[in-house]
Protein backbone atom coordinates (compact mmCIF):
# COMPACT_ATOMS: atom_id res chain seq x y z
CA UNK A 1 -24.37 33.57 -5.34
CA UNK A 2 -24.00 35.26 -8.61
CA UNK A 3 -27.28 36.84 -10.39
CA UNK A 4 -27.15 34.02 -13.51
CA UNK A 5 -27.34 31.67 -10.61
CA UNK A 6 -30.62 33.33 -8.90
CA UNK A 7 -32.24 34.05 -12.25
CA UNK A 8 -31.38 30.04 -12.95
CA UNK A 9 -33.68 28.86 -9.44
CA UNK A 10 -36.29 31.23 -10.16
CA UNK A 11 -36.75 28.97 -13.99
CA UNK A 12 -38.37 26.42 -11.67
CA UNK A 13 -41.98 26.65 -9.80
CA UNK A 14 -41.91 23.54 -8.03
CA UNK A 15 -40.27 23.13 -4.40
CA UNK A 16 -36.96 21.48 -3.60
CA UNK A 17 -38.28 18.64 -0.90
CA UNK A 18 -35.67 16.24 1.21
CA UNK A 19 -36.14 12.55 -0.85
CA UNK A 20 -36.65 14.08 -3.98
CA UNK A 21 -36.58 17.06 -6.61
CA UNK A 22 -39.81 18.98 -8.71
CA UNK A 23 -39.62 20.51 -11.95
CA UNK A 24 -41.55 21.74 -13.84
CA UNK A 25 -39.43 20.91 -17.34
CA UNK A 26 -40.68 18.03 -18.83
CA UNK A 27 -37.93 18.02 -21.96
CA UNK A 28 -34.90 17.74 -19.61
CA UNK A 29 -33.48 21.05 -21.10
CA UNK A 30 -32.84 23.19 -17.79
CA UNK A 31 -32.23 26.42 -19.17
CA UNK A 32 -32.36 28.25 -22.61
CA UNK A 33 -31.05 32.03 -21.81
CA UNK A 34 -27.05 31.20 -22.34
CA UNK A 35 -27.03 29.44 -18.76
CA UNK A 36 -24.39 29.55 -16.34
CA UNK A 37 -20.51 29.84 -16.13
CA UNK A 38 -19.56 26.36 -14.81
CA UNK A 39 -16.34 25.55 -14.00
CA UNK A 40 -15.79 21.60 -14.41
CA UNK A 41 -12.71 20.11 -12.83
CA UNK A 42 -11.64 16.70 -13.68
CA UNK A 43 -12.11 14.92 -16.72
CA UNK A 44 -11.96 11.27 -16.30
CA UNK A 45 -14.56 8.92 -18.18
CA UNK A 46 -17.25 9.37 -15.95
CA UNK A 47 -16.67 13.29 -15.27
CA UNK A 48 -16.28 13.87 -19.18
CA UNK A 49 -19.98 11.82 -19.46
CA UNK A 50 -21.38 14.21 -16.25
CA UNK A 51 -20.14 17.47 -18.09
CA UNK A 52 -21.73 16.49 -21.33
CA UNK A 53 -24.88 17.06 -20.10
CA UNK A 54 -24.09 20.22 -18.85
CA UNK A 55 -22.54 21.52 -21.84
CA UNK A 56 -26.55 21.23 -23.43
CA UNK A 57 -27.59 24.34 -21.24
CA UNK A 58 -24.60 25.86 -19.95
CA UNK A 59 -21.10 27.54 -20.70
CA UNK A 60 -18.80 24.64 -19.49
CA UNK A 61 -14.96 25.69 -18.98
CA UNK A 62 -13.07 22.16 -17.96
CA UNK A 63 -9.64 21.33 -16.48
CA UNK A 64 -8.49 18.10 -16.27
CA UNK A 65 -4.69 17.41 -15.50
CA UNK A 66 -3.85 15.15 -17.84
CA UNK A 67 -5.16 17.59 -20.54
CA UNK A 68 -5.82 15.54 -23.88
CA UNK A 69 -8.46 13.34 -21.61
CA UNK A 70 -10.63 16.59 -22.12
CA UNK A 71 -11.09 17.08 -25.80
CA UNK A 72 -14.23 15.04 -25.86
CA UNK A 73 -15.47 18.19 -23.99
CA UNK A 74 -13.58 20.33 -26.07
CA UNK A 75 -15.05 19.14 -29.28
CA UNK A 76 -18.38 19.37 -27.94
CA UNK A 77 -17.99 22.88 -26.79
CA UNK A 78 -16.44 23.30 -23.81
CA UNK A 79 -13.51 26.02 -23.08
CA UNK A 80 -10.24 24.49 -22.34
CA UNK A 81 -8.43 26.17 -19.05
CA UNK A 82 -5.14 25.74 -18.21
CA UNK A 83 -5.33 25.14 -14.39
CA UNK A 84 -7.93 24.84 -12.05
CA UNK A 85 -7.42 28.32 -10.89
CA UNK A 86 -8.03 29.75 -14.38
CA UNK A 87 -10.97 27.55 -15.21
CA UNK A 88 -12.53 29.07 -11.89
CA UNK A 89 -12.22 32.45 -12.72
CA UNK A 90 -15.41 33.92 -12.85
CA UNK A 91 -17.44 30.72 -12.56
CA UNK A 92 -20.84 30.89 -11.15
CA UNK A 93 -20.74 26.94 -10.33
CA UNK A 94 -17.52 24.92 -9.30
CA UNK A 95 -17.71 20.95 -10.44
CA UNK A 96 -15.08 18.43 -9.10
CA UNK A 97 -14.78 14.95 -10.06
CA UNK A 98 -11.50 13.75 -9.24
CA UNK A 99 -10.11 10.51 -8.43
CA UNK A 100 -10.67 10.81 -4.78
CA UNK A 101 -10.20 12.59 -1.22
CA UNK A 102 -6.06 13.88 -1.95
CA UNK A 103 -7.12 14.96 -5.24
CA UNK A 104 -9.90 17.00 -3.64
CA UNK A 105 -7.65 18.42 -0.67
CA UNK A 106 -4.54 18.61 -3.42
CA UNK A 107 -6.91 20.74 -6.21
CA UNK A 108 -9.18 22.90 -4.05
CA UNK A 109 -9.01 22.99 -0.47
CA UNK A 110 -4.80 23.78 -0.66
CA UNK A 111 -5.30 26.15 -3.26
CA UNK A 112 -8.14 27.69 -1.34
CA UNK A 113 -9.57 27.57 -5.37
CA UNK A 114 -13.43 28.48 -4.26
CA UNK A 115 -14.42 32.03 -4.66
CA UNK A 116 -16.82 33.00 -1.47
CA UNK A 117 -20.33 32.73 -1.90
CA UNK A 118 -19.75 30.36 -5.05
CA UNK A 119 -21.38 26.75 -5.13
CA UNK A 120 -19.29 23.86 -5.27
CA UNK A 121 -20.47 20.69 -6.67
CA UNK A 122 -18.51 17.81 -5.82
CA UNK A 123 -19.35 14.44 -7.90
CA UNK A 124 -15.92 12.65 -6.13
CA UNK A 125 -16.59 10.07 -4.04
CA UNK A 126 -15.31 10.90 -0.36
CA UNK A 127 -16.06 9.28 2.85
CA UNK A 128 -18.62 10.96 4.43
CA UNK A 129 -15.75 12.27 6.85
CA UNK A 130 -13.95 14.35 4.26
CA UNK A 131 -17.17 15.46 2.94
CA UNK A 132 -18.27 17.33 6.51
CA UNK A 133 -14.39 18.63 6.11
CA UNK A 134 -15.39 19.93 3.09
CA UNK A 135 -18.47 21.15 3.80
CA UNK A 136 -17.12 23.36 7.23
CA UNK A 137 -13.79 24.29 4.90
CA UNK A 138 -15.88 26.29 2.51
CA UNK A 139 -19.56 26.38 3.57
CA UNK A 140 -21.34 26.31 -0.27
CA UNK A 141 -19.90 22.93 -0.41
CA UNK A 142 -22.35 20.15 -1.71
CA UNK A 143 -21.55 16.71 -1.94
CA UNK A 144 -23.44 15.55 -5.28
CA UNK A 145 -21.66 11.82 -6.21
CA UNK A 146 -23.71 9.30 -8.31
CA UNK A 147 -24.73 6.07 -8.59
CA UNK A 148 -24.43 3.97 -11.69
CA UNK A 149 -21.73 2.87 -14.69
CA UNK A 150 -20.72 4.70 -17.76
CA UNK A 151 -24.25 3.74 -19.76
CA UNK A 152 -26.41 5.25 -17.57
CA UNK A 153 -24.36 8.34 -17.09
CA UNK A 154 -24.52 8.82 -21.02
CA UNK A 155 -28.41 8.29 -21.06
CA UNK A 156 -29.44 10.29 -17.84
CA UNK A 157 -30.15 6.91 -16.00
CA UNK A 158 -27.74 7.83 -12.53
CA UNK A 159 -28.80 8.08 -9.05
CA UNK A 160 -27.71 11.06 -7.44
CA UNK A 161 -27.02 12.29 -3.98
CA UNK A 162 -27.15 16.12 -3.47
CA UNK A 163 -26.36 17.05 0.40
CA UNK A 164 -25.50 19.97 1.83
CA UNK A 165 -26.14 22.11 4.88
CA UNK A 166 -26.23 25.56 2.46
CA UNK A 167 -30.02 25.53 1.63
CA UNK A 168 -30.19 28.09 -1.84
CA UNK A 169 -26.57 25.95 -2.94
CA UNK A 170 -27.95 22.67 -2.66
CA UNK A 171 -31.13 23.64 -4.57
CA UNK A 172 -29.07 25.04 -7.15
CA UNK A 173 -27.22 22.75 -7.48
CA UNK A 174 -30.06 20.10 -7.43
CA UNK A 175 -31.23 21.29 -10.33
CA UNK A 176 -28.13 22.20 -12.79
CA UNK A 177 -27.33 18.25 -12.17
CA UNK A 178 -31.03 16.68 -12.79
CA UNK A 179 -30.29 15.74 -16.40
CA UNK A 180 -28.18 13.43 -14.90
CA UNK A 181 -31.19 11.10 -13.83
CA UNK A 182 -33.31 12.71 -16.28
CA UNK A 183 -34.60 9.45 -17.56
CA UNK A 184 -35.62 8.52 -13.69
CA UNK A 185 -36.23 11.61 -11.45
CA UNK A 186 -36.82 10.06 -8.77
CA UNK A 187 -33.25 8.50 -8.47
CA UNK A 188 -32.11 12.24 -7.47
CA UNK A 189 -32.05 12.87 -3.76
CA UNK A 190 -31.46 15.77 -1.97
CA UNK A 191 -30.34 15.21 1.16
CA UNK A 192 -29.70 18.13 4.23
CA UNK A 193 -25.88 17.14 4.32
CA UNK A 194 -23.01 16.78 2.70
CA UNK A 195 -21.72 13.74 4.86
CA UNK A 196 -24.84 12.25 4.42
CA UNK A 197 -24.93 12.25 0.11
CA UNK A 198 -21.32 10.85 0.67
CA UNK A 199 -23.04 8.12 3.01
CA UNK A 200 -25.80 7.05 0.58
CA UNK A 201 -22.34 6.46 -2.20
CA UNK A 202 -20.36 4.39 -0.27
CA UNK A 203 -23.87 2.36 0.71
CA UNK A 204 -24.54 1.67 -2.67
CA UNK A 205 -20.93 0.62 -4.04
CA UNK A 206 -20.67 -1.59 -0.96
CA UNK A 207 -23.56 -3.30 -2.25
CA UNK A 208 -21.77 -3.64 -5.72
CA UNK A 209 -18.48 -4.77 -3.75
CA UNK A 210 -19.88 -7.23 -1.76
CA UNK A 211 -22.33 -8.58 -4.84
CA UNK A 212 -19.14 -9.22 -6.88
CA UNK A 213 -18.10 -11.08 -3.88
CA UNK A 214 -20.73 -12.89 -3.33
CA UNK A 215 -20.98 -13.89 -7.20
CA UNK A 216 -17.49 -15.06 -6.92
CA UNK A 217 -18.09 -17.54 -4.11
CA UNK A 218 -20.88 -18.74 -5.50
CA UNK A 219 -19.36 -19.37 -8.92
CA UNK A 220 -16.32 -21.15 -6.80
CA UNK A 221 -18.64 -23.11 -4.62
CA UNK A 222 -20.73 -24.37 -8.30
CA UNK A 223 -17.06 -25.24 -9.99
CA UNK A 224 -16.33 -26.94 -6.72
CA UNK A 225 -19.71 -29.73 -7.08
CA UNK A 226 -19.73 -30.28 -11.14
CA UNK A 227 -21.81 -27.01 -12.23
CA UNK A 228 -19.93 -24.77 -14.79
CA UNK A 229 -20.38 -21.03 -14.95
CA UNK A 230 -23.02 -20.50 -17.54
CA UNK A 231 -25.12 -22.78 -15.77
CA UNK A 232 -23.91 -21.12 -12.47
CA UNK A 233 -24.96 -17.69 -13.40
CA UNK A 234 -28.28 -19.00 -14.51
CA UNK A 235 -29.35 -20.57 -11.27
CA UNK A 236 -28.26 -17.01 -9.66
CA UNK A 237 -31.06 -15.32 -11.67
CA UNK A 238 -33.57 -16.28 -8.70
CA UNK A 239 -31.59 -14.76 -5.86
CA UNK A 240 -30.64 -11.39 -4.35
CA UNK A 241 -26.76 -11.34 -6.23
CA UNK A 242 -28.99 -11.21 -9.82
CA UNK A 243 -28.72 -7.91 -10.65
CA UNK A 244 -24.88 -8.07 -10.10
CA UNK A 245 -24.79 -11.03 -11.85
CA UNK A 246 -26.41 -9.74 -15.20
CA UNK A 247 -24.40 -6.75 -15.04
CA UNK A 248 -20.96 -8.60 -15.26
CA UNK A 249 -22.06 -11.80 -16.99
CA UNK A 250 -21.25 -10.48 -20.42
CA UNK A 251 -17.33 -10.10 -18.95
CA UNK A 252 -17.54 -13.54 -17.21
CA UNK A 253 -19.01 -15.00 -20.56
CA UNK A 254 -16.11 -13.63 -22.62
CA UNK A 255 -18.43 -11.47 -24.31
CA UNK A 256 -17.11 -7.94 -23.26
CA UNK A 257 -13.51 -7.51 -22.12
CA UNK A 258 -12.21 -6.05 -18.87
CA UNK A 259 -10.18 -3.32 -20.42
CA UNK A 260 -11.46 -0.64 -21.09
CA UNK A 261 -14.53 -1.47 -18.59
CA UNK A 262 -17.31 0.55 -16.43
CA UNK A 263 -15.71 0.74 -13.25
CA UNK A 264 -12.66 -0.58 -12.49
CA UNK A 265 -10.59 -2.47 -9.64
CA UNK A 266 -8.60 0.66 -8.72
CA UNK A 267 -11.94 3.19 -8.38
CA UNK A 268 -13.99 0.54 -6.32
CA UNK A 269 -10.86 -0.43 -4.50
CA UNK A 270 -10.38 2.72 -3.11
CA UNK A 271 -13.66 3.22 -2.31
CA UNK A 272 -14.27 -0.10 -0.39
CA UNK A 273 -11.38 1.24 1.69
CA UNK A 274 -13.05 4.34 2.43
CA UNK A 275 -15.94 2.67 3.19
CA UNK A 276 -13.88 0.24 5.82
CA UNK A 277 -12.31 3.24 7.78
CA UNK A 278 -15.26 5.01 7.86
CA UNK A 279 -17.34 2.44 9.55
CA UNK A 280 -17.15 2.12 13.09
CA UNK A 281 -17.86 -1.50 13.32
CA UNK A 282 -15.91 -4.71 11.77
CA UNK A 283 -17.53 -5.07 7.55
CA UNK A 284 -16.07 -8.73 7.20
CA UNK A 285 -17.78 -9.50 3.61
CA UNK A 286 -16.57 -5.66 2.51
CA UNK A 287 -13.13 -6.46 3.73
CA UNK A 288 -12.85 -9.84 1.79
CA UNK A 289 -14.19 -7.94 -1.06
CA UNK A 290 -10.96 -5.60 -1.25
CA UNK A 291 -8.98 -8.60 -0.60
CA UNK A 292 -10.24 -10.01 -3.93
CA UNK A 293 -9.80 -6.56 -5.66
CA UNK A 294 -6.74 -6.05 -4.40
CA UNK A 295 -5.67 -9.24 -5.65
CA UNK A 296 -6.55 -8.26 -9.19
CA UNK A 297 -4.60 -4.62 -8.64
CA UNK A 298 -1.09 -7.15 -7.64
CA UNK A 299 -1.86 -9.00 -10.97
CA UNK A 300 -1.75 -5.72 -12.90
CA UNK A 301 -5.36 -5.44 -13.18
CA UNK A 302 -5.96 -1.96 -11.68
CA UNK A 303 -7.52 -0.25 -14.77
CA UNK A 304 -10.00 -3.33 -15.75
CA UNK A 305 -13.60 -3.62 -15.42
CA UNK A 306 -13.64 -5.15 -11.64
CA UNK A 307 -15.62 -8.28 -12.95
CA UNK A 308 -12.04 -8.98 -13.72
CA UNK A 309 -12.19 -10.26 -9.61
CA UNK A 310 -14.76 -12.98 -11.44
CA UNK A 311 -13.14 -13.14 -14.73
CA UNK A 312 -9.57 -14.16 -13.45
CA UNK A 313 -10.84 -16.10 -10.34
CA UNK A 314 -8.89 -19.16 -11.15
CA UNK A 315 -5.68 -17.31 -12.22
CA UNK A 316 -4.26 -15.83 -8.83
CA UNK A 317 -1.43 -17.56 -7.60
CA UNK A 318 -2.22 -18.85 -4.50
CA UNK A 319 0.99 -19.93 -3.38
């Protein structure tokens, strides 16, 4: 671990406890002596909102590979590398967040990209299989995904899972990514494993799968006796699938469109299938839930908002 990196944990008084992290910062700024090299690989709409927060208190060098979906970060100050090896060069802290597991093993782990001793910080979402891989591949590995949409990644409103079994990387890295639940502290939990942060993901977008599912029956089985959907969604504001429901009502109500959306049919797909060959037990309601998604990706859908399962649900050709 380089010195910027030591000097960085010794800003903060307060201990690093499992469940939850301590600071003493009240303003959210982290650091305010030039900060730390950080290498940020991958650039996609939610990485690009994840490295803008960074960019406030650190030197942020990014590499995406489709290279004009980085000049958000550009224009806000980051440096611009030309491949992942290059942008790693001399980096303190290593950042992926890539599409999924190949992208991880394609990127890193077959370019053996991480310098020894240097902390990785992985935001991908990986079954907690891949992420013990991960973690035994190169040992600083920390598993650090998040939980939440596009908005609350821009105001600091995520939850975030930081696991891994390298005590002084984890707490580093702990604290470079708490302005990411800034607004809510407590949503940041460090966890003694890397599998286990990757757990705690898939958990809470299976709950988000099989909500959308369960919103879709329901809006089927109200069609099916006389109620129509804006009453529908209504009646569901007294029941457990209500917070699912007012997150994708505006999309259902025609007031938002599916494309461009917060998370779409091909991210959650893909991780619903993680979650179904990581389990060791039948998920029946998370396996109709990627048959509904998949559904959408046939009809062309793969890049909408995946309230396009509940948008479209009377346009998929049954036959």
């Amino acid at each position: 671990m380089t010195r910027r990196c030591l000097t960085f944990l010794a800003k903060f008084e307060d201990p690093i406890v499992f469940g939850e992290l301590h600071t003493t910062t009240e303003s959210g700024a982290l650091w305010h002596d030039g900060g730390m090299k950080i290498a940020w690989l991958g650039t996609g709409r939610m990485g690009t909102e994840l490295a803008l927060h960074l960019l406030k208190d650190h030197e942020v060098t990014v590499w995406n590979r489709t290279a004009a979906k980085a000049q958000k970060l550009l224009d806000a100050g980051a440096t611009p590398a030309n491949s992942p090896a290059e942008a790693v060069g001399g980096a303190d802290l290593v950042v992926t967040c890539l599409f999924g597991p190949p992208q991880i093993k394609e990127v890193v782990l077959d370019a053996n990209l991480i310098p020894e001793g240097v902390p990785w910080a992985d935001a991908t979402t990986v079954s907690p299989e891949d992420a013990a891989q991960f973690a035994e591949a190169v040992p600083t590995y920390v598993a650090t995904p998040v939980v939440g949409s596009l908005g609350p990644a821009r105001e600091g409103k995520l939850g975030v899972y930081v696991g891994g079994s390298d005590a002084q990387a984890r707490d580093l890295v702990a604290k470079v990514v708490a302005p990411w639940a800034a607004a809510n502290p407590e949503r940041l939990k460090v966890v003694d494993s890397a599998a286990k942060a990757a757990t705690g993901k898939l958990l809470a977008n299976l709950a988000l799968a099989v909500s959308a599912q369960g919103v879709l029956e329901a809006l089927h089985l109200a069609a099916s006796n006389g109620v129509d959907t804006p009453e529908a969604l209504e009646m569901l504001d007294s029941t457990g699938l209500a917070f699912l429901k007012n997150m994708k009502a505006p999309f259902v109500l025609g007031e938002r469109d599916t494309e461009p959306g917060d998370f779409s049919v091909n991210a959650i797909a893909k991780d619903v299938g993680l979650m179904l060959r990581s389990a060791q037990t039948v998920l029946p309601a998370t396996a109709a839930a990627l048959e509904s998604l998949e559904m959408q990706q046939d009809e062309g859908r793969g890049e909408h908002d995946f309230s396009a399962i509940l948008v479209n649900r009377n346009q998929i050709d049954q036959g």
